[in-house]
C-alpha atoms as a PDB file:
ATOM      1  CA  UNK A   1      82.619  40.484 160.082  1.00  0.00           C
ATOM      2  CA  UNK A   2      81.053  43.658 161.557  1.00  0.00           C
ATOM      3  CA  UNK A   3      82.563  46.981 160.899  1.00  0.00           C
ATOM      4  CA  UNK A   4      81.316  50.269 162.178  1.00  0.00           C
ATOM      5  CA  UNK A   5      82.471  53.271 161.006  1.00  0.00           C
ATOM      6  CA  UNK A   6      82.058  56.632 162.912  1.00  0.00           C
ATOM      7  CA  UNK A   7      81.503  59.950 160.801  1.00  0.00           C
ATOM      8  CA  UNK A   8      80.887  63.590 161.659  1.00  0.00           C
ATOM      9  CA  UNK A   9      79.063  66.184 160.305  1.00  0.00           C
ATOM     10  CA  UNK A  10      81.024  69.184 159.612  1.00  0.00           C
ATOM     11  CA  UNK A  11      80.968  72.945 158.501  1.00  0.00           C
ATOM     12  CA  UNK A  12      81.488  72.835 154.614  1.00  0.00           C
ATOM     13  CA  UNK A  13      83.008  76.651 154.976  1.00  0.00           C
ATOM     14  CA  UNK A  14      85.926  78.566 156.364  1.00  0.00           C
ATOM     15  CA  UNK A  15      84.420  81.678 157.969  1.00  0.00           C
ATOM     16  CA  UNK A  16      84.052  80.122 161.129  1.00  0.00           C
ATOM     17  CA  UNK A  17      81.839  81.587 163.339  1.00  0.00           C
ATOM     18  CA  UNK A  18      82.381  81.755 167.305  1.00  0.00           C
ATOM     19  CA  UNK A  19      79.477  81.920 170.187  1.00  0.00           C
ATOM     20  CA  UNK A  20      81.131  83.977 172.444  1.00  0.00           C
ATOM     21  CA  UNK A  21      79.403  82.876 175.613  1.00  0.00           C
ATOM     22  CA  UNK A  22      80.173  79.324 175.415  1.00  0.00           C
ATOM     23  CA  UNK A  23      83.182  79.412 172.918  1.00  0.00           C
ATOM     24  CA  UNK A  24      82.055  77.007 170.472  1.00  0.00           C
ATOM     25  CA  UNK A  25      81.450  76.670 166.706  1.00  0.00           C
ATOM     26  CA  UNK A  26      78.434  78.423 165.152  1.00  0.00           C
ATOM     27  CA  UNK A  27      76.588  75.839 162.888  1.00  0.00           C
ATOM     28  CA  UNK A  28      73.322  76.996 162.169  1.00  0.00           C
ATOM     29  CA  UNK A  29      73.391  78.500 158.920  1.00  0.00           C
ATOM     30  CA  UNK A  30      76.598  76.705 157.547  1.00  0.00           C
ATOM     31  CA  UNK A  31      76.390  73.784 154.949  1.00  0.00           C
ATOM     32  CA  UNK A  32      77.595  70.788 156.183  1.00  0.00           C
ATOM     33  CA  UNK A  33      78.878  67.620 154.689  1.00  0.00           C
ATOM     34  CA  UNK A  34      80.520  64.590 155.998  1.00  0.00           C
ATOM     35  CA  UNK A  35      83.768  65.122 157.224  1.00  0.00           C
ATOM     36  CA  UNK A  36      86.474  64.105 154.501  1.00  0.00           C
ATOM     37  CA  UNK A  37      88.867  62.146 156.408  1.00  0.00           C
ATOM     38  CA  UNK A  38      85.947  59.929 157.294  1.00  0.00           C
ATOM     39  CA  UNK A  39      84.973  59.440 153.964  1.00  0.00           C
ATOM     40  CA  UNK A  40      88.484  57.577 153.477  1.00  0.00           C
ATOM     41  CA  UNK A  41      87.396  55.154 156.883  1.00  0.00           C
ATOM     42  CA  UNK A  42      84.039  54.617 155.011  1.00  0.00           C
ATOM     43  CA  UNK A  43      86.114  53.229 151.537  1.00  0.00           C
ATOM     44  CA  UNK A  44      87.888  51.522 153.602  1.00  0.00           C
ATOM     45  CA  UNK A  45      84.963  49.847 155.524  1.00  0.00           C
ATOM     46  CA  UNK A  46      83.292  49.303 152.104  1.00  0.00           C
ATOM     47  CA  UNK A  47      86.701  47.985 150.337  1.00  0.00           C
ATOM     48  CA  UNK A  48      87.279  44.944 153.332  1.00  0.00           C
ATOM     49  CA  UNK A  49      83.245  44.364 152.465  1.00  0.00           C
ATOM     50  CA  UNK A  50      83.991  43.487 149.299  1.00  0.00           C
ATOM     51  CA  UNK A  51      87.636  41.546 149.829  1.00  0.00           C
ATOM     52  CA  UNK A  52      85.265  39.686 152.478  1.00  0.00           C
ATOM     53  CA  UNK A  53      81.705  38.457 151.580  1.00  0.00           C
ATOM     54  CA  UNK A  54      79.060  38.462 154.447  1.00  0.00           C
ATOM     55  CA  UNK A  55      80.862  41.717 156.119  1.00  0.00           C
ATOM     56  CA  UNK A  56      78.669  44.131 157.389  1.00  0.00           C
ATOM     57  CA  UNK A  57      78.946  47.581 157.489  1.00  0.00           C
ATOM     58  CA  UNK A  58      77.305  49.989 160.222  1.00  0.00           C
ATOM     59  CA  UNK A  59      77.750  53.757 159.840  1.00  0.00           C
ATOM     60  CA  UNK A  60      77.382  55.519 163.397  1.00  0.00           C
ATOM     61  CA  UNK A  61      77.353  59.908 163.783  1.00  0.00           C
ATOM     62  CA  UNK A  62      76.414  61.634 167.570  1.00  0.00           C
ATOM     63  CA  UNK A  63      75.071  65.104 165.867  1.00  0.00           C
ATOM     64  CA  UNK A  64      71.873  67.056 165.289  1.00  0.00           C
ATOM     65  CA  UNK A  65      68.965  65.680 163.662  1.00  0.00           C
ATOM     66  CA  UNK A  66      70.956  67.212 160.088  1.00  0.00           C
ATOM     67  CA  UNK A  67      73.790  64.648 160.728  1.00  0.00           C
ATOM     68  CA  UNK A  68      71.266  62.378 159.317  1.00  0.00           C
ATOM     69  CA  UNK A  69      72.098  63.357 155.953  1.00  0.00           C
ATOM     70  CA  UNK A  70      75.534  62.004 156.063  1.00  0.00           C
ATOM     71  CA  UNK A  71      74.366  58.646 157.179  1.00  0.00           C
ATOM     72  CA  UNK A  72      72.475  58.226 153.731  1.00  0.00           C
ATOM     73  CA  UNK A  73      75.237  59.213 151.979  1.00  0.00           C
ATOM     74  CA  UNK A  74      77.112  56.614 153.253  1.00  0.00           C
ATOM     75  CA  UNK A  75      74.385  54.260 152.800  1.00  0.00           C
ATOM     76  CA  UNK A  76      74.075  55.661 148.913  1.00  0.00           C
ATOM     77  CA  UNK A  77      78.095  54.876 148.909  1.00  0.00           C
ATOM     78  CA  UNK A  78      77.222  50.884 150.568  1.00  0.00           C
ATOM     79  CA  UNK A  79      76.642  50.927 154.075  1.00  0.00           C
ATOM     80  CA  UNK A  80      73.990  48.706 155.289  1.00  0.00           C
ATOM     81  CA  UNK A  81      73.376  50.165 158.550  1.00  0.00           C
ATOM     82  CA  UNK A  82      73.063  52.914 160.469  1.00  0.00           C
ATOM     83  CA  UNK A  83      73.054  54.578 163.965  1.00  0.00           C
ATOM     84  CA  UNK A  84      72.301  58.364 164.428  1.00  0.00           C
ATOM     85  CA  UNK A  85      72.976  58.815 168.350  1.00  0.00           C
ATOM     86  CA  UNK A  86      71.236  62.489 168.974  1.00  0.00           C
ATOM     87  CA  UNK A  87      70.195  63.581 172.462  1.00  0.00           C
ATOM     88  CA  UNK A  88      70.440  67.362 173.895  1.00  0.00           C
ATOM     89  CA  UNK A  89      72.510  65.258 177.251  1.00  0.00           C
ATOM     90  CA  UNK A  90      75.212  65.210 174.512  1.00  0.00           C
ATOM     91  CA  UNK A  91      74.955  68.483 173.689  1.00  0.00           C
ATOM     92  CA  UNK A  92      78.677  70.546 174.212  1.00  0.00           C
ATOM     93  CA  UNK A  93      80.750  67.477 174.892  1.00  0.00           C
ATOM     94  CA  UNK A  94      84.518  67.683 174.266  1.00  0.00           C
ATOM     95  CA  UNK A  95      86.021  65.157 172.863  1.00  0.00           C
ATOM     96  CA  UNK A  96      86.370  63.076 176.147  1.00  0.00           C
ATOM     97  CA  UNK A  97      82.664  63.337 176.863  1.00  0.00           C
ATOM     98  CA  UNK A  98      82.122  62.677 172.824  1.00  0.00           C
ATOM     99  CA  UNK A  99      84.427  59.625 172.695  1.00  0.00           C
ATOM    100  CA  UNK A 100      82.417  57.678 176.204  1.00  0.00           C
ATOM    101  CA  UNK A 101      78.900  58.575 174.349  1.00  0.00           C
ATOM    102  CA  UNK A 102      80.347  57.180 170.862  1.00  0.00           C
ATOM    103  CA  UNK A 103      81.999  54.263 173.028  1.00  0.00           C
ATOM    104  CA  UNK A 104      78.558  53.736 174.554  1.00  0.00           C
ATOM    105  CA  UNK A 105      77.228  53.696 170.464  1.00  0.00           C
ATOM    106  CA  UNK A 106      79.442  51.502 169.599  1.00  0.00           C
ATOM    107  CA  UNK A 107      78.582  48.680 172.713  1.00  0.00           C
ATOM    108  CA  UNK A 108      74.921  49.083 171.597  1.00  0.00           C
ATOM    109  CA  UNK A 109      75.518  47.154 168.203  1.00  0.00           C
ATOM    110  CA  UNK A 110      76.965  44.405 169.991  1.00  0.00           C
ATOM    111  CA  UNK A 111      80.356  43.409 169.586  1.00  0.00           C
ATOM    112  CA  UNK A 112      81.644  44.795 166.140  1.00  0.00           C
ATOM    113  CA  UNK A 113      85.290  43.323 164.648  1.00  0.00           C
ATOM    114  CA  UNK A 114      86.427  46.844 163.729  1.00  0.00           C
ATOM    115  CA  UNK A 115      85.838  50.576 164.438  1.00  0.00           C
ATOM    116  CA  UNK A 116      86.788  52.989 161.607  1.00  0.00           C
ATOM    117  CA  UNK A 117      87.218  56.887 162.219  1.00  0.00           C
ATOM    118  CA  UNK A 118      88.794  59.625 159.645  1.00  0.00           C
ATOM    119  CA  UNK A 119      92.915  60.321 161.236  1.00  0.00           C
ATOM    120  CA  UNK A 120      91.049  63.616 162.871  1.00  0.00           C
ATOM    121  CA  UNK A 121      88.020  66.717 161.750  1.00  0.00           C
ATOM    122  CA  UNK A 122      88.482  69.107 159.988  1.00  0.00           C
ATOM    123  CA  UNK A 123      86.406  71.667 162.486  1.00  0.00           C
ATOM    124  CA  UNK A 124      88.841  70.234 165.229  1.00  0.00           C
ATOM    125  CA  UNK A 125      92.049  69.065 164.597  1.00  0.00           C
ATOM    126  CA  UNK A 126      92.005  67.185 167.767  1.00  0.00           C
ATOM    127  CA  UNK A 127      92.634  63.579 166.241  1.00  0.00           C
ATOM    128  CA  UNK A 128      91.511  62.257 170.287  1.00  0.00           C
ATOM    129  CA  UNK A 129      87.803  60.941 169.412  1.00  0.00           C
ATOM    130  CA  UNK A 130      88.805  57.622 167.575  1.00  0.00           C
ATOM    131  CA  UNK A 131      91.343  56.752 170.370  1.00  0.00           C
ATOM    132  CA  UNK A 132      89.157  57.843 172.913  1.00  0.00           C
ATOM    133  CA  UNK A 133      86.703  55.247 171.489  1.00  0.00           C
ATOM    134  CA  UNK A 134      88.777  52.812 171.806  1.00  0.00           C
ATOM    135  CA  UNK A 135      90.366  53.072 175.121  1.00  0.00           C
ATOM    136  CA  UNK A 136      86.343  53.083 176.772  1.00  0.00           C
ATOM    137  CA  UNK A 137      86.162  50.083 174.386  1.00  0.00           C
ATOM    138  CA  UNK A 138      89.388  48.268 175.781  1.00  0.00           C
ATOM    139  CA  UNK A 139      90.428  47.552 172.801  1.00  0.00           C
ATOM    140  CA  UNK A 140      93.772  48.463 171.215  1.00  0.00           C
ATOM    141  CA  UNK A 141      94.013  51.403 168.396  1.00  0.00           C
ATOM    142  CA  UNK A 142      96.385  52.217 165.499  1.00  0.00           C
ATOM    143  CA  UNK A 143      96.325  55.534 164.338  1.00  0.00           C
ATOM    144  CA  UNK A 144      97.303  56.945 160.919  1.00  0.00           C
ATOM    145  CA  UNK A 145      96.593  53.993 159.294  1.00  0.00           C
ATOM    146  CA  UNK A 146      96.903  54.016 154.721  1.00  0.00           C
ATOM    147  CA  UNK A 147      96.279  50.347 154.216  1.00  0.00           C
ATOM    148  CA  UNK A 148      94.224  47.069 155.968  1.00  0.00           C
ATOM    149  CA  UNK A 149      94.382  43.662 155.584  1.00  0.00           C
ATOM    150  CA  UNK A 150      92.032  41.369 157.353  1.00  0.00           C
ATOM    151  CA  UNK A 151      93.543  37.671 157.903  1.00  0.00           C
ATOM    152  CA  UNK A 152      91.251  34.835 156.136  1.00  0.00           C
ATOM    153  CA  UNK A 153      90.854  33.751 160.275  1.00  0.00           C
ATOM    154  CA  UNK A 154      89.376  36.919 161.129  1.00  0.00           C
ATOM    155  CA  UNK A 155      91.434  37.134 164.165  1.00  0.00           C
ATOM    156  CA  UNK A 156      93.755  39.721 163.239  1.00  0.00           C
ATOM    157  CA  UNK A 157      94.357  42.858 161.284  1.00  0.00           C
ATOM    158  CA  UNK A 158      97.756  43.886 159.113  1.00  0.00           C
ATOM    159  CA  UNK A 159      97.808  47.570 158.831  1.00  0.00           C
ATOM    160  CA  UNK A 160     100.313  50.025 157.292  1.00  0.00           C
ATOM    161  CA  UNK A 161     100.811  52.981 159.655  1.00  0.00           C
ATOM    162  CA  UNK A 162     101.893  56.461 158.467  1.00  0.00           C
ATOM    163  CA  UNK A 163     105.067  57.917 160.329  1.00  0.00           C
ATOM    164  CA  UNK A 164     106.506  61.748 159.457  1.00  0.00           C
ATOM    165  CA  UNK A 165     109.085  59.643 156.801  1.00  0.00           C
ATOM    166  CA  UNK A 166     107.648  56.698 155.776  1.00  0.00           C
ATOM    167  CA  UNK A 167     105.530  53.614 157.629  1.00  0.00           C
ATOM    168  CA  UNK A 168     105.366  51.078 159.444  1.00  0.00           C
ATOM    169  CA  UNK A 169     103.542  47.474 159.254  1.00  0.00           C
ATOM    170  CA  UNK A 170     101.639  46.680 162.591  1.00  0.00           C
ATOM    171  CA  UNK A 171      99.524  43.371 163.029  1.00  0.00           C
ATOM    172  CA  UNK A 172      96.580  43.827 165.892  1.00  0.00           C
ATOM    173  CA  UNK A 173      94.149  41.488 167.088  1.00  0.00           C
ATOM    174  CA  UNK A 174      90.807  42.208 166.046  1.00  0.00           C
ATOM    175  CA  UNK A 175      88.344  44.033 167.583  1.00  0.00           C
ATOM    176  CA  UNK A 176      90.614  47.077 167.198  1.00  0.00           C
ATOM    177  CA  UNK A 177      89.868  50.197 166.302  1.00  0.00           C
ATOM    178  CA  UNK A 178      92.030  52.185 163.096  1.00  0.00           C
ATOM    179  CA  UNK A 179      92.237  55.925 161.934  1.00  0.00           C
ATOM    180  CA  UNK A 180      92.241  56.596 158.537  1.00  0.00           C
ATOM    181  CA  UNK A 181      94.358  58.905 156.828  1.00  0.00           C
ATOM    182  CA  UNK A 182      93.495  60.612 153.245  1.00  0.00           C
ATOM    183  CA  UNK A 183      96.292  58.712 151.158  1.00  0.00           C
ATOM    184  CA  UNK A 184      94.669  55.431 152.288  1.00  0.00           C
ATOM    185  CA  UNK A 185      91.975  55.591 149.202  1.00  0.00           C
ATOM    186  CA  UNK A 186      89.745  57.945 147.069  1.00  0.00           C
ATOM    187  CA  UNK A 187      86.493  57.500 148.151  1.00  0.00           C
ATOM    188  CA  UNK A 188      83.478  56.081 145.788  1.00  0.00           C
ATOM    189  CA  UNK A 189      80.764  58.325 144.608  1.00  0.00           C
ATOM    190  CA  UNK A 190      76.932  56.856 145.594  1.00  0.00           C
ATOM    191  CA  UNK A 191      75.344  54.211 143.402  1.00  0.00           C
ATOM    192  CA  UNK A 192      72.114  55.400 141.531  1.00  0.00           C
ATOM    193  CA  UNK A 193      70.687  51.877 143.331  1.00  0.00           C
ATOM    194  CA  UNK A 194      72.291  53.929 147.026  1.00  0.00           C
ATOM    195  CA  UNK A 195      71.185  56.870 146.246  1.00  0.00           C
ATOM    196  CA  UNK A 196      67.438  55.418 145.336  1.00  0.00           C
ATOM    197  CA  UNK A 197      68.099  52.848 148.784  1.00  0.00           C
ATOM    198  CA  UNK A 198      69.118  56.527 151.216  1.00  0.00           C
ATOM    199  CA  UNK A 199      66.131  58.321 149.742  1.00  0.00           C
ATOM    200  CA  UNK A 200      64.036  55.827 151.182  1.00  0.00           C
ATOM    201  CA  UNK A 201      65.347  55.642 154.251  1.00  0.00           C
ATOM    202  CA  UNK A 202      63.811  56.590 157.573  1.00  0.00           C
ATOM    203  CA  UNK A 203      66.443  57.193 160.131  1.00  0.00           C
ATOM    204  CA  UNK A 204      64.864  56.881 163.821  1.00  0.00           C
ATOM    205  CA  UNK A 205      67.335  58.692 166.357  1.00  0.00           C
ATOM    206  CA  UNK A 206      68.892  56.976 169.626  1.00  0.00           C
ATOM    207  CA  UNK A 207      69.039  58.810 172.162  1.00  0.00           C
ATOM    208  CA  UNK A 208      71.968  58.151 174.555  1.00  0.00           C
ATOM    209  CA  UNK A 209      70.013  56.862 177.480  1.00  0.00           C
ATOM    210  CA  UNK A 210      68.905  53.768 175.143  1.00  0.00           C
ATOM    211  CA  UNK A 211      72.876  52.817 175.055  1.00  0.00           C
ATOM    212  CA  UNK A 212      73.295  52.595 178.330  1.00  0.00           C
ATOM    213  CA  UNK A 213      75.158  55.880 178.818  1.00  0.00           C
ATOM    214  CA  UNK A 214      75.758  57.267 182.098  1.00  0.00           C
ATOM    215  CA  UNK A 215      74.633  60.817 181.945  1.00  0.00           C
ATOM    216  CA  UNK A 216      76.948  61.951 184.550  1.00  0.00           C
ATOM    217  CA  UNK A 217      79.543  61.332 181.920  1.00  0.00           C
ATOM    218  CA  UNK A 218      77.788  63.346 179.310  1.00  0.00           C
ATOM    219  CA  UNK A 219      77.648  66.994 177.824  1.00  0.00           C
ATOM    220  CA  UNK A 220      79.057  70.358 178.352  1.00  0.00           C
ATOM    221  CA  UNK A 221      79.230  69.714 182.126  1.00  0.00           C
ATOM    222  CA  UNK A 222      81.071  66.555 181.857  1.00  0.00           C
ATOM    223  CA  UNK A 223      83.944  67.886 179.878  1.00  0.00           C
ATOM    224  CA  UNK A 224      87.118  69.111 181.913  1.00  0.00           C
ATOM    225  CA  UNK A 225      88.607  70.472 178.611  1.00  0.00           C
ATOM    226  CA  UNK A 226      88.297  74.357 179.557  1.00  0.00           C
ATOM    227  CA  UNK A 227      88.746  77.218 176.413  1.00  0.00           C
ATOM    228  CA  UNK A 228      90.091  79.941 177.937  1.00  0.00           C
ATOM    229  CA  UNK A 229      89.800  81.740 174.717  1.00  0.00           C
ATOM    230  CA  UNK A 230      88.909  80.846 171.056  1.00  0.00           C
ATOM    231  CA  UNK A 231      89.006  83.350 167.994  1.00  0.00           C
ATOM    232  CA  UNK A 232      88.442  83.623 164.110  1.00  0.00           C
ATOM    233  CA  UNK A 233      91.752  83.620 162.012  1.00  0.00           C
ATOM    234  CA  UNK A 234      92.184  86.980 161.196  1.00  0.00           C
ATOM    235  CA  UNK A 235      91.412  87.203 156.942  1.00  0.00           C
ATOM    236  CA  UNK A 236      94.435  86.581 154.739  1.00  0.00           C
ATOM    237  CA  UNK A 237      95.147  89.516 152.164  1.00  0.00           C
ATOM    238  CA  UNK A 238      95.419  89.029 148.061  1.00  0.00           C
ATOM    239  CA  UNK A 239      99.213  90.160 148.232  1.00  0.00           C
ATOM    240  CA  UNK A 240     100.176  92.872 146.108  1.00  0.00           C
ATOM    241  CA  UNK A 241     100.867  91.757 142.366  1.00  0.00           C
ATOM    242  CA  UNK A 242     103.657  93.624 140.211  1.00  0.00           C
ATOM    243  CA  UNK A 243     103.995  93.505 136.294  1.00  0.00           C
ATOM    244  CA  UNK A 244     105.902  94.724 133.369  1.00  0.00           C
ATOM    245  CA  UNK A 245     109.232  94.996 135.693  1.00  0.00           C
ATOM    246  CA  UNK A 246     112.214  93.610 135.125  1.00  0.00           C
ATOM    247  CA  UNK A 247     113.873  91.250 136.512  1.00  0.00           C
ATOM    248  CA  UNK A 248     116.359  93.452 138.674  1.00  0.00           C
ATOM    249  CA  UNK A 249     113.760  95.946 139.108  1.00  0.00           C
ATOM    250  CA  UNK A 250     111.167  93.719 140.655  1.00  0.00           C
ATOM    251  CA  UNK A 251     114.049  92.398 143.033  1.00  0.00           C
ATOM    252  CA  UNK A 252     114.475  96.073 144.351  1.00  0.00           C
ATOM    253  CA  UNK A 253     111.011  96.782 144.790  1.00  0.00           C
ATOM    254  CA  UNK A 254     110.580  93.025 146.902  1.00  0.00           C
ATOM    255  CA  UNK A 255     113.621  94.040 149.154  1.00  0.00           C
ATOM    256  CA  UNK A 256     111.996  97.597 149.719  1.00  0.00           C
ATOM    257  CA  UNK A 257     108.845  96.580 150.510  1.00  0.00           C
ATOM    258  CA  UNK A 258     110.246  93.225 152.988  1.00  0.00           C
ATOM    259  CA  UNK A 259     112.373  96.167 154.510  1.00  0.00           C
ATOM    260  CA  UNK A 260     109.194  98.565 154.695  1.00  0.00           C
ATOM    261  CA  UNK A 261     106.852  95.944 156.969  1.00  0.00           C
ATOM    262  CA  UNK A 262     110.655  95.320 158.979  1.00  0.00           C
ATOM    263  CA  UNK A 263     110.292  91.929 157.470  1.00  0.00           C
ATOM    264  CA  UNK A 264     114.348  91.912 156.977  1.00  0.00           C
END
């Protein structure tokens, strides 16, 4: 079995910093580290590896040269393969443009039994890239998924499926492609042996014409999602902190200063 599971490199910070003339994230500067809902795809990946001997796993990012980094992390953690897709004619995709070049990725390492994404990013929220994959893939999706069982045919896949109130059981026929959620597993640190195995490693970079992309389909101009306007979250305050009242006293104080900010 063949599993490929798609990461992203991410801010490691909150004060997010805007360009205003093209209204995207700032990066430069920022720490970045694997995104952590796909560390929970990557357990998962590296759990059905060991529940099924002779499974390989391939771990595939579209970023910047840096997103190398996470790709030997997740060979420290037991990948055994990896794919760093980075090209300026990806450069400012949306997530429709960024699911067709992944999609493209994905075709490139032939015909893989199961695609593995984090439920969303933490930089986006969007939760559209991993179903996005999978519709240019033709192949179905289930999203939200805590828990996968592979069937000793290799045919299909029993998966437990979050809902707002509890979950439910969905069987797919494999290749499929499944988003992870954060209560599916606690992701494994790296091996010393991983860590020794990603130091070594020399990760050559694909650039999207060498999977077949069409370029038309590609980039900032290629993506009909439009932001009209995109801002910081203004700073949140340390509150205001009363002691040595009493009970009754602190009460009247709270109502007084809810009334003063016409809160009540």
């Amino acid at each position: 079995m063949h599993i490929v599971v798609c990461l992203k490199q991410v801010p490691n910070t909150t004060q997010v910093k805007i360009n205003p003339e093209t209204n995207t994230l700032v990066r430069d500067g920022v720490e970045s580290i694997m995104n952590p809902f796909d560390e929970n795809a990557l357990e998962m990946a590296l759990q059905l590896k060991e529940a099924h001997p002779g499974t390989r796993v391939t771990a595939l990012t579209m970023g910047p040269p840096q997103a190398a980094d996470i790709l030997k992390e997740a060979v420290g953690r037991g990948a055994d393969d990896v794919l760093l897709l980075c090209d300026r004619a990806v450069a400012g995709s949306d997530t429709l443009a960024t699911s067709y070049a992944i999609s493209c990725a994905v075709r490139s390492l032939g015909s893989p039994d199961l695609v593995l994404f984090g439920k969303q990013a933490i930089d986006g929220d969007t939760a559209q890239v991993g179903p996005g994959v999978a519709d240019w893939l033709g192949i179905p999706c289930v999203a939200c998924v805590r828990k996968c069982e592979i069937a000793a045919d290799g045919k299909t896949a029993t998966v437990e499926r979050v809902s707002e109130d509890a979950y439910d059981v969905v069987e797919a026929p494999l290749p499929c492609a499944l988003t992870v959620v954060k209560e599916a597993n606690v992701p494994r640190m790296a091996s010393l042996r991983g860590k020794m195995a990603a130091r070594k490693l020399a990760i050559e970079p694909t650039t999207a014409a060498a999977t077949g992309a069409d370029p038309a389909l590609l980039g900032l101009a290629a993506s009909p999602t439009h932001v009209v306007r995109i801002f910081s979250p203004p700073a949140k305050t340390g509150g205001a902190k009363w002691e040595g009242l009493e009970p009754a006293e602190a009460a009247q104080k709270l109502v007084a200063e809810l009334k003063n900010r016409k809160l009540v």
